[in-house]
Structure formats: structure tokens, C-alpha cells
Protein backbone atom coordinates (compact mmCIF):
# COMPACT_ATOMS: atom_id res chain seq x y z
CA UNK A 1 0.00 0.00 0.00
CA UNK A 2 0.92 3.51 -0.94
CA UNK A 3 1.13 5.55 1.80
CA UNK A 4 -0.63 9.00 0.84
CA UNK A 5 1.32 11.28 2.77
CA UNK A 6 4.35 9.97 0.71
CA UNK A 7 2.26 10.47 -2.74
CA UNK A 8 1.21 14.13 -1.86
CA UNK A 9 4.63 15.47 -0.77
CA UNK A 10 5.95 13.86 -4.15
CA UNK A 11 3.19 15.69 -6.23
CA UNK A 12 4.29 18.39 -4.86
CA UNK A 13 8.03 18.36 -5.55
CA UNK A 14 6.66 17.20 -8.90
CA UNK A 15 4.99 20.56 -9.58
CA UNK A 16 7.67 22.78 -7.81
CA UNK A 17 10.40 20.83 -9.58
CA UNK A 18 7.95 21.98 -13.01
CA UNK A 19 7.26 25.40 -11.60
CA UNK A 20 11.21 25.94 -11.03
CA UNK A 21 11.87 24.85 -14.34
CA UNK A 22 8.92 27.21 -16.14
CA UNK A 23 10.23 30.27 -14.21
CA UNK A 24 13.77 29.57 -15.54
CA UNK A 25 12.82 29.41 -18.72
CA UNK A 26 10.58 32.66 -18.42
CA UNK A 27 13.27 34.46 -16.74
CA UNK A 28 15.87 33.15 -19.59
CA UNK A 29 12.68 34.82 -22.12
CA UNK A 30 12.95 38.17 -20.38
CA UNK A 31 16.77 38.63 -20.32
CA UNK A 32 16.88 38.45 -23.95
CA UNK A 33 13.78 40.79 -24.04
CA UNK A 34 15.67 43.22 -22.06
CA UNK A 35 19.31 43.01 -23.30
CA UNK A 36 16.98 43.66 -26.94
CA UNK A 37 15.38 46.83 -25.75
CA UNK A 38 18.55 48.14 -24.17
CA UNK A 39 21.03 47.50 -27.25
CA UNK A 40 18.24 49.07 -29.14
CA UNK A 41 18.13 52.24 -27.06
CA UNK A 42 22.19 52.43 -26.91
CA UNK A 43 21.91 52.29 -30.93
CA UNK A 44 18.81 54.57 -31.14
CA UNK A 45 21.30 57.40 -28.82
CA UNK A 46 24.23 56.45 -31.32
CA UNK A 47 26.28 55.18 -27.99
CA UNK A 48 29.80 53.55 -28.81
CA UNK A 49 30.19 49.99 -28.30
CA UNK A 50 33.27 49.43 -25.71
CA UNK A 51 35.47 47.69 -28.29
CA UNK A 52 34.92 50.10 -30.92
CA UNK A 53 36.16 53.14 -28.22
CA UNK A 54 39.11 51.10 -26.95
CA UNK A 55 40.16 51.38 -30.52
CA UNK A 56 39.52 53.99 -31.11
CA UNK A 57 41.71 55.23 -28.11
CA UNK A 58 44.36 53.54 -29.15
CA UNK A 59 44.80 55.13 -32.35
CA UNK A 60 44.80 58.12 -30.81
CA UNK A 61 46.68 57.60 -28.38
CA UNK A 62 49.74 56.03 -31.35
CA UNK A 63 48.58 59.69 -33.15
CA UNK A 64 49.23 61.56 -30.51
CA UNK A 65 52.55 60.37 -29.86
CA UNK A 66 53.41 60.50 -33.53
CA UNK A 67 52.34 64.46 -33.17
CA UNK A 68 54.98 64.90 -30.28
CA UNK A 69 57.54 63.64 -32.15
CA UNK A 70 57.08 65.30 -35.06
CA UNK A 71 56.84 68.65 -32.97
CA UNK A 72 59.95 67.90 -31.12
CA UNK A 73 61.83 67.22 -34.97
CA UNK A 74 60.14 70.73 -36.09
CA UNK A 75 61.63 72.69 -32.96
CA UNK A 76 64.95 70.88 -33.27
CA UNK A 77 65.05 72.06 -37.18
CA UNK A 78 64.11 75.54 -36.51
CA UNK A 79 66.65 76.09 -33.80
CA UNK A 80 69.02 75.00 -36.65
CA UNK A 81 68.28 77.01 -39.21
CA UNK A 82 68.10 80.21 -35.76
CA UNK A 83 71.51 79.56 -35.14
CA UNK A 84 73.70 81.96 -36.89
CA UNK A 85 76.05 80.42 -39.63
CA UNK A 86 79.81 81.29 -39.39
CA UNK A 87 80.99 82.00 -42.89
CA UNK A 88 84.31 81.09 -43.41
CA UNK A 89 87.00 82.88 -45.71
């Protein structure tokens, strides 16, 4: 004989187990729904993806040092051609 106590608390695991299961999959449904709605806002304001900046920041940061070193060659040239020539007989 089946005890009934036994059969009811097993039901019941039975549906929690199914209820647990349901609510993971409707949670799993509304991240998606979300993460959608935000990247679509993001895009709609024209925000910068992380990857794309980081790029972007390095180029400029590789530009930026090219620009000092051209500026320091410039300043090194003009003090050259400052300095007074010695002409020699």
C-alpha cells in the first residue's frame, strides 16, 4: 500500500520541480527581451560599443605620440636654421 502522505509530498516536488523549471525558462525569455530593448536604445542614442572606443583610443593615443615627435623634430630644425652660420673665408 501507498502511503498518501508519501504520494502528496511527491506531487508536490513534482509541480515545484515543473514550476522551477517554467520560471527559468521565463526568466531566460525576459533577459533576452531586455538586453533587446537596451542595445536598441544604446543604438537609437548612437552610444559607442566598448570595443569600438578602446580602438579607437588607441589610435589616438599612437597619433598623438606621432604628433609629439614630429613637434619635437620641427623645434629641433628651426633652432638650426636660428643659429647663426659662421661664414668662413
Amino acid at each position: 500500500m501507498v502511503d498518501p502522505r508519501s504520494k502528496f509530498f511527491n506531487n508536490i516536488a513534482e509541480l515545484l520541480s515543473n514550476t522551477a523549471g517554467a520560471a527559468s525558462g521565463v526568466k531566460k525569455e525576459i533577459d533576452v527581451i531586455v538586453k533587446s530593448q537596451v542595445e536598441k536604445l544604446l543604438n537609437d542614442f548612437e552610444v559607442v560599443q566598448r570595443d569600438e572606443f578602446d580602438a579607437m583610443k588607441e589610435m589616438l593615443i599612437k597619433e598623438r605620440e606621432k604628433n609629439d615627435e614630429l613637434e619635437e623634430k620641427i623645434n629641433s630644425l628651426e633652432k638650426l636654421i636660428k643659429k647663426p652660420k659662421k661664414i668662413t673665408k
